[in-house]
C-alpha atoms as a PDB file:
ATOM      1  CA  UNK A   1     304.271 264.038-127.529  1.00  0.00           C
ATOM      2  CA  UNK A   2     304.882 262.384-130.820  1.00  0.00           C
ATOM      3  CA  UNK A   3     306.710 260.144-129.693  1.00  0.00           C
ATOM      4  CA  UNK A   4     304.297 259.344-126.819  1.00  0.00           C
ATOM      5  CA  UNK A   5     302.239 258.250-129.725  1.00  0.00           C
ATOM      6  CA  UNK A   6     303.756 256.407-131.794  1.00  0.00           C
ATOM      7  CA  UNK A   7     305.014 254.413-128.732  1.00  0.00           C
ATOM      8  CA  UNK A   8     301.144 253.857-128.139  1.00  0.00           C
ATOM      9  CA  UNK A   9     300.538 252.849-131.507  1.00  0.00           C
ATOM     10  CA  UNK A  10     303.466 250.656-131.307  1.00  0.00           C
ATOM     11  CA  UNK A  11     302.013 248.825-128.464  1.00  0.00           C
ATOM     12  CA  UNK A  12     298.606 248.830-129.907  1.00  0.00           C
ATOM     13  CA  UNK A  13     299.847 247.547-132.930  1.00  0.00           C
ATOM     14  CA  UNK A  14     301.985 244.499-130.833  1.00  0.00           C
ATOM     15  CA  UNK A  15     299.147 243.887-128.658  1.00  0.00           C
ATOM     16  CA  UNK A  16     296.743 243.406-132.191  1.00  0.00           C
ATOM     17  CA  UNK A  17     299.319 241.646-133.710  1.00  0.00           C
ATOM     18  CA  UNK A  18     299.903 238.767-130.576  1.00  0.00           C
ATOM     19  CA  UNK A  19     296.396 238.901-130.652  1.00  0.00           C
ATOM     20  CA  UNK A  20     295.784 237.575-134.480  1.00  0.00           C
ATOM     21  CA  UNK A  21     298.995 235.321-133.788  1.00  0.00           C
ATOM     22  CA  UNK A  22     297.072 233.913-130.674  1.00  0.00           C
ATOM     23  CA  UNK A  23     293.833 232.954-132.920  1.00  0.00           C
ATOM     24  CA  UNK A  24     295.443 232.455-135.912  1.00  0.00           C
ATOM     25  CA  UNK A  25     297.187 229.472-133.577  1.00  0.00           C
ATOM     26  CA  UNK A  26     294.431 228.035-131.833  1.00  0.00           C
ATOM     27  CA  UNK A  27     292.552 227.930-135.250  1.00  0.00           C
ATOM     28  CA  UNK A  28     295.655 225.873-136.571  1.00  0.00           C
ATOM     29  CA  UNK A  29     295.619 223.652-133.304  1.00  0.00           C
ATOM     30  CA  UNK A  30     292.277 223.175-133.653  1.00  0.00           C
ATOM     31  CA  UNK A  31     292.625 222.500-137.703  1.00  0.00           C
ATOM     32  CA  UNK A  32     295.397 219.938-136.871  1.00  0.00           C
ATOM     33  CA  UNK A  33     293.171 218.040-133.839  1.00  0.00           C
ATOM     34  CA  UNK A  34     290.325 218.498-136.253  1.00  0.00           C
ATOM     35  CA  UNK A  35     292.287 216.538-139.513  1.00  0.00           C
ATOM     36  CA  UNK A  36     293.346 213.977-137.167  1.00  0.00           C
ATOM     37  CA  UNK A  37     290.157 213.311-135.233  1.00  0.00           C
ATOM     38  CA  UNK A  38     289.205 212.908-139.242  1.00  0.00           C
ATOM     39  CA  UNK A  39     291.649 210.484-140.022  1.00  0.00           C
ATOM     40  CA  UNK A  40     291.292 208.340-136.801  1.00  0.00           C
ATOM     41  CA  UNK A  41     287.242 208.096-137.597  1.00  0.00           C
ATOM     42  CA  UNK A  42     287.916 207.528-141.280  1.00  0.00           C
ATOM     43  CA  UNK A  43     290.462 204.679-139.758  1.00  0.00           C
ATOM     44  CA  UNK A  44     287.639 203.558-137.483  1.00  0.00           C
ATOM     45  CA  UNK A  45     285.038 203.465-140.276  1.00  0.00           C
ATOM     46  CA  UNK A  46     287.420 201.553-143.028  1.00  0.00           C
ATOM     47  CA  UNK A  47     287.843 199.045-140.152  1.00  0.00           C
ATOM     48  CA  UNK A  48     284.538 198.729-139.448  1.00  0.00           C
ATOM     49  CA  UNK A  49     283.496 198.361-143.485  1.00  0.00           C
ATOM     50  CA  UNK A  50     286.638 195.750-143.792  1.00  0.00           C
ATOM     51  CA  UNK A  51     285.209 193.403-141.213  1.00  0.00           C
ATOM     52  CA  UNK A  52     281.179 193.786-142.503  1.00  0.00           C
ATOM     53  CA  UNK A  53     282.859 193.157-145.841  1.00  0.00           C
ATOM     54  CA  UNK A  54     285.017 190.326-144.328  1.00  0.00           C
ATOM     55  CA  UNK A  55     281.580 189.044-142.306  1.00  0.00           C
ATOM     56  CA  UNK A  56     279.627 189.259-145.264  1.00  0.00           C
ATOM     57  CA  UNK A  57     281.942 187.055-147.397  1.00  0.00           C
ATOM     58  CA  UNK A  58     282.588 184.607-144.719  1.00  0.00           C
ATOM     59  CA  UNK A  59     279.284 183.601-143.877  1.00  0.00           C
ATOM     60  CA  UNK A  60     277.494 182.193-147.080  1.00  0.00           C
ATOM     61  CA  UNK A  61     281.032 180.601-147.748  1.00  0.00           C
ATOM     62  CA  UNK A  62     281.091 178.583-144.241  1.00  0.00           C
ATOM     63  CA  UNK A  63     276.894 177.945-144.727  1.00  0.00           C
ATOM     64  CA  UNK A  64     277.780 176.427-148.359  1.00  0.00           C
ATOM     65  CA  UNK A  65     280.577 174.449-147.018  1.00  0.00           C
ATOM     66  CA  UNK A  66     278.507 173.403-144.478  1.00  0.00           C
ATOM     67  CA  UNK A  67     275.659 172.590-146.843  1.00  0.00           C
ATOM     68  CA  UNK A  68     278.221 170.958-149.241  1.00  0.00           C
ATOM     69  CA  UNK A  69     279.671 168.501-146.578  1.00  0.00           C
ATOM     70  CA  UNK A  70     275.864 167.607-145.020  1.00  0.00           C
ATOM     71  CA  UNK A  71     274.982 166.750-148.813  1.00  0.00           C
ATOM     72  CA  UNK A  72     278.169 164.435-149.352  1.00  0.00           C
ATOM     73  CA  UNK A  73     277.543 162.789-145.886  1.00  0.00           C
ATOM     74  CA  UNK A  74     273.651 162.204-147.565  1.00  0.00           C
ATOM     75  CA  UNK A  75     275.710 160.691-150.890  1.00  0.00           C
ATOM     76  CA  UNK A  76     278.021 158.771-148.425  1.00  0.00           C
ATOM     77  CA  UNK A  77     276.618 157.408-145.033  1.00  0.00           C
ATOM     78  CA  UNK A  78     279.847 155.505-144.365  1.00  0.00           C
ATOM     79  CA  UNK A  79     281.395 158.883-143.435  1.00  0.00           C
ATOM     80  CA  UNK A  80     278.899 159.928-140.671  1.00  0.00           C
ATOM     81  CA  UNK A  81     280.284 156.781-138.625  1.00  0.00           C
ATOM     82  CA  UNK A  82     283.135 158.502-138.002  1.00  0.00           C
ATOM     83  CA  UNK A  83     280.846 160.665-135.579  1.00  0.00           C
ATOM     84  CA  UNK A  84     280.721 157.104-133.515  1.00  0.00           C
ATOM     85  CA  UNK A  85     282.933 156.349-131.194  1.00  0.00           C
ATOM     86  CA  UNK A  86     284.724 152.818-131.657  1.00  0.00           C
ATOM     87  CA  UNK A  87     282.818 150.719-129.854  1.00  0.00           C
ATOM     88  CA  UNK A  88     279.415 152.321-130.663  1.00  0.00           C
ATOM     89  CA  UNK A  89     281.139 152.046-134.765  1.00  0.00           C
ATOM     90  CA  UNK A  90     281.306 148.213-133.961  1.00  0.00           C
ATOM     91  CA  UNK A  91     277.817 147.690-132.542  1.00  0.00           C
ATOM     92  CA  UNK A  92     276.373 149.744-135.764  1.00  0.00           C
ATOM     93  CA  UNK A  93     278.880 147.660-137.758  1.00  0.00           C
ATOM     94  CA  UNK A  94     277.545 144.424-136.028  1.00  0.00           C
ATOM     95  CA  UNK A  95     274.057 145.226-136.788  1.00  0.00           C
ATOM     96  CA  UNK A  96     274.974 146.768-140.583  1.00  0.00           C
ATOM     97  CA  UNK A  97     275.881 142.889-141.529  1.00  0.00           C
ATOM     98  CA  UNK A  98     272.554 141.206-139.613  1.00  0.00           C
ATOM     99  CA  UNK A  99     270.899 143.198-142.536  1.00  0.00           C
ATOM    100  CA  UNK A 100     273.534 142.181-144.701  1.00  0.00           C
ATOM    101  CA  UNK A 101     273.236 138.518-144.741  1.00  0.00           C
ATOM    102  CA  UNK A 102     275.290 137.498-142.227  1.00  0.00           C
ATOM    103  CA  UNK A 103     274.186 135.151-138.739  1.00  0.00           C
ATOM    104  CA  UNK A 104     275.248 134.629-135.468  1.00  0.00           C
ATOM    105  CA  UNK A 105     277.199 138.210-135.691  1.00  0.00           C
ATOM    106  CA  UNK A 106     278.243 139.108-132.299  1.00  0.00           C
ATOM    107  CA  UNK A 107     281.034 141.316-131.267  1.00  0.00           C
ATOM    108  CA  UNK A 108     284.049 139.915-129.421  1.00  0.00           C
ATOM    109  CA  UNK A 109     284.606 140.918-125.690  1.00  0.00           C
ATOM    110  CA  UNK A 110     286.602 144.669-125.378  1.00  0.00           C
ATOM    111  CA  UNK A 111     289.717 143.187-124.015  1.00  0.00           C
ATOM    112  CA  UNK A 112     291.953 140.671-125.782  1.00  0.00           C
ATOM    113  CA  UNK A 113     289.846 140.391-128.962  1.00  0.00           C
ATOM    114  CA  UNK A 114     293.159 139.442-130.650  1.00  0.00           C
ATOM    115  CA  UNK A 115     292.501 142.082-133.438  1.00  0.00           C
ATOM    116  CA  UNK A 116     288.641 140.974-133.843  1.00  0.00           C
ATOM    117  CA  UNK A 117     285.619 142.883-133.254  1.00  0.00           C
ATOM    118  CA  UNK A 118     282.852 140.979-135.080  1.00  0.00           C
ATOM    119  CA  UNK A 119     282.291 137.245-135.432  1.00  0.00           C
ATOM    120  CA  UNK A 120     280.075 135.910-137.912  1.00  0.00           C
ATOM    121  CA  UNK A 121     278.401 133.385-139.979  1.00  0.00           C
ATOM    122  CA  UNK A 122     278.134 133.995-143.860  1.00  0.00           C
ATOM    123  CA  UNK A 123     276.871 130.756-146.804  1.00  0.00           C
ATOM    124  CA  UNK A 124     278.405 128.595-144.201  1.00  0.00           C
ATOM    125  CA  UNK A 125     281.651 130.086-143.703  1.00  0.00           C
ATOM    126  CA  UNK A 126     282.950 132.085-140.324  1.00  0.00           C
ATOM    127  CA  UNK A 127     283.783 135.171-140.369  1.00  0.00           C
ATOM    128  CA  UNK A 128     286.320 137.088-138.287  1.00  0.00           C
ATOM    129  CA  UNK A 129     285.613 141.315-138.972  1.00  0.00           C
ATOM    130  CA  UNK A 130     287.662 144.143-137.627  1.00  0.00           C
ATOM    131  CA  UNK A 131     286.205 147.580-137.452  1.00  0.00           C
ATOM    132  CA  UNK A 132     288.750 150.663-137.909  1.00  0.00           C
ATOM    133  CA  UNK A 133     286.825 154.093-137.553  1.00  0.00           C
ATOM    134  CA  UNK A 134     289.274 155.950-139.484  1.00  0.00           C
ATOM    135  CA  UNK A 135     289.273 159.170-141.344  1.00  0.00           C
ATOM    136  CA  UNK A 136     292.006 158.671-142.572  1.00  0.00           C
ATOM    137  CA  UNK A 137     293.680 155.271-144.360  1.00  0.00           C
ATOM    138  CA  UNK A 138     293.890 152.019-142.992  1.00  0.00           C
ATOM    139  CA  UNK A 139     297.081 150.520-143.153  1.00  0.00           C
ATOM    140  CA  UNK A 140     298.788 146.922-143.063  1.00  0.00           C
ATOM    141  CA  UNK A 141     298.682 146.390-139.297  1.00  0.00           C
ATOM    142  CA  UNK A 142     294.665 146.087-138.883  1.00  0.00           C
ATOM    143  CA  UNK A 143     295.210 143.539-141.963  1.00  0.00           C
ATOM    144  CA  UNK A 144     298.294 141.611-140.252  1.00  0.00           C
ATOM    145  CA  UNK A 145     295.582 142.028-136.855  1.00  0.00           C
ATOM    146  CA  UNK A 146     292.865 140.357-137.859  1.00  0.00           C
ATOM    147  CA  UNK A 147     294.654 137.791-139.712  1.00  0.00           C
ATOM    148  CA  UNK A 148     296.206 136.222-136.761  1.00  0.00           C
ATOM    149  CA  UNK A 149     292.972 136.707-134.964  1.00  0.00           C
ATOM    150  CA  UNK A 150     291.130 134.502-137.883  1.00  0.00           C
ATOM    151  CA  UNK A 151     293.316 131.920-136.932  1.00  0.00           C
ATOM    152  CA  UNK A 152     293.071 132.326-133.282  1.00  0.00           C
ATOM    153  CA  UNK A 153     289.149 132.044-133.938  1.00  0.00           C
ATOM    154  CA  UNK A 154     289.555 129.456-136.384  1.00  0.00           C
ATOM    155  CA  UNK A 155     287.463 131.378-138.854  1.00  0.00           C
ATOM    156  CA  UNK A 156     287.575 130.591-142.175  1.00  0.00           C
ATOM    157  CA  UNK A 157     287.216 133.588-143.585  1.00  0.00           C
ATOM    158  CA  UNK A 158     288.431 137.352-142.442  1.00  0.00           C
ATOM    159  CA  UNK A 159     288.035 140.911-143.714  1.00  0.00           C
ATOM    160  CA  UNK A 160     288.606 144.831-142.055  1.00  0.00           C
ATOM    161  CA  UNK A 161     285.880 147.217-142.679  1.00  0.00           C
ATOM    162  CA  UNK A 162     286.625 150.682-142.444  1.00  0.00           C
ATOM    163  CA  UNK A 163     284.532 153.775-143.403  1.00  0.00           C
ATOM    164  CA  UNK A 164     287.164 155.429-145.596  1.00  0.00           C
ATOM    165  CA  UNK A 165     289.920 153.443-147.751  1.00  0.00           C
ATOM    166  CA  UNK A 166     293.306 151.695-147.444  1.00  0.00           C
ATOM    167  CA  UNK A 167     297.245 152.031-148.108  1.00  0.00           C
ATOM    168  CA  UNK A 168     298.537 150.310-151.049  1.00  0.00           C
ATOM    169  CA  UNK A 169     300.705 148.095-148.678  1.00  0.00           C
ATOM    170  CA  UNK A 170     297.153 147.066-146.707  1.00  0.00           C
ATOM    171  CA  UNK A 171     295.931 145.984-149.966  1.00  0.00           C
ATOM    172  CA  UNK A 172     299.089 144.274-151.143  1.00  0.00           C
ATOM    173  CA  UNK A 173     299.282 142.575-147.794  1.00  0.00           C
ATOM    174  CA  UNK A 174     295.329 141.528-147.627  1.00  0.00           C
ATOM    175  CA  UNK A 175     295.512 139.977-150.990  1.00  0.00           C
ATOM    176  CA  UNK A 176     298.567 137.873-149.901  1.00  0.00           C
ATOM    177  CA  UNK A 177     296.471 136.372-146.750  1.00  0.00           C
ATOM    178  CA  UNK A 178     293.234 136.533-148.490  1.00  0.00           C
ATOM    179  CA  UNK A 179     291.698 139.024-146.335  1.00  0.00           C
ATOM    180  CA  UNK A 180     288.594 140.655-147.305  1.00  0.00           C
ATOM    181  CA  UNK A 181     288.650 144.982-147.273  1.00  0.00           C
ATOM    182  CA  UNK A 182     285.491 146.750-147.041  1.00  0.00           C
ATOM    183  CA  UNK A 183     286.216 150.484-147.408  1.00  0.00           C
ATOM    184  CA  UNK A 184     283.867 153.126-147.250  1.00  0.00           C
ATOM    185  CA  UNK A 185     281.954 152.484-150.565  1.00  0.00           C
ATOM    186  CA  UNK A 186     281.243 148.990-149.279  1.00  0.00           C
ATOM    187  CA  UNK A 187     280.077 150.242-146.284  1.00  0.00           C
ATOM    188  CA  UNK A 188     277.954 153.059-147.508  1.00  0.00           C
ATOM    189  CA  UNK A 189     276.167 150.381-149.787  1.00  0.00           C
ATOM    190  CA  UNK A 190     275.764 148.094-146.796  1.00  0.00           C
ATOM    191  CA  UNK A 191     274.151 150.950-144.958  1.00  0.00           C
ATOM    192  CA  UNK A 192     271.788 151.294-147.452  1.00  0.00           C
ATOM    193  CA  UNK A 193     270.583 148.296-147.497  1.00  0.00           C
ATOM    194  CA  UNK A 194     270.505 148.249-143.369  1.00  0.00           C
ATOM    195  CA  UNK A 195     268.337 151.553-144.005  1.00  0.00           C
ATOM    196  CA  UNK A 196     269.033 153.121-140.618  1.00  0.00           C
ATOM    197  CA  UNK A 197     272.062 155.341-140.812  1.00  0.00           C
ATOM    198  CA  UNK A 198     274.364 155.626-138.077  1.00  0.00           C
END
């Protein structure tokens, strides 16, 4: 009979003890799946933070630049012509040099202007004007261009307006041949004086 009972307790004691190891491991599981669903929201909430933080700096930065390049464009008209396309920049161009003393301007026809967009009249001298709507800078072929086409047109005079600048070599080259370069500080003070920006 003893041993009847200590065989019970035995059994009671196994059964008591699987139980405690059977909570004892679901609290654990649930402990791990509990640190981890942790960690994946903390994850989830740094990322979120990082890209408020990332939104935050971003958008005064791209409204000043924006602000900063609409007040240089305000301080230099010449620039917004490069908005144009290039025959609407040699229309504007044409009408820029009405209002800055020059006659007869009219713009040569789109095909075969032999490297002339704009003939003029200036204190009695002809004028043959090419227009290059670059950002960038001009080189020597607009000047070699528009030197042939003053003597195709029998101009006397010739010059390339651009609204941004030129290449050493295009300057080098347009003082050989006497060609005129309006870059974009020329143009932005012609503009002025036109008074209607482009």
């Amino acid at each position: 009979m003893a041993g009847k009972k200590k065989n019970g307790r035995r059994r009671e004691d196994d059964g008591l003890l699987s139980f405690i190891d059977r909570v004892t491991g679901g609290i654990g599981l649930a402990g791990v799946s509990l640190v981890r669903f942790l960690l994946f929201a903390f994850r989830g909430l740094l990322r979120v933070v990082y890209l408020a933080a990332r939104f935050c700096v971003m958008l005064p930065f791209r409204l000043f630049s924006r602000l900063l390049a609409a007040l240089r464009s305000a301080r230099d008209p010449a620039e917004r012509c490069l908005r144009l396309s290039g025959e609407e920049f040699e229309a504007y161009c044409a009408r820029v040099l009405r209002s800055s003393g020059f006659r007869h301007v009219e713009l040569t026809p789109a095909g075969g202007d032999q490297g002339v967009d704009i003939l003029a009249v200036r204190g009695g001298e002809s004028w043959a004007v090419q227009c290059k709507n670059y950002s960038g800078a001009v080189g020597n072929f607009a000047v070699q261009e528009v030197a042939a086409g003053q003597v195709y047109y029998g101009c006397d005079r010739a010059a390339v307006l651009c609204p941004g600048s030129f290449t050493r070599a295009a300057r080098e080259l347009a003082e050989a041949n006497g060609v005129d370069l309006w870059d974009g500080q020329s143009l932005s003070r012609m503009i002025r004086r036109h008074g209607k920006l482009p």
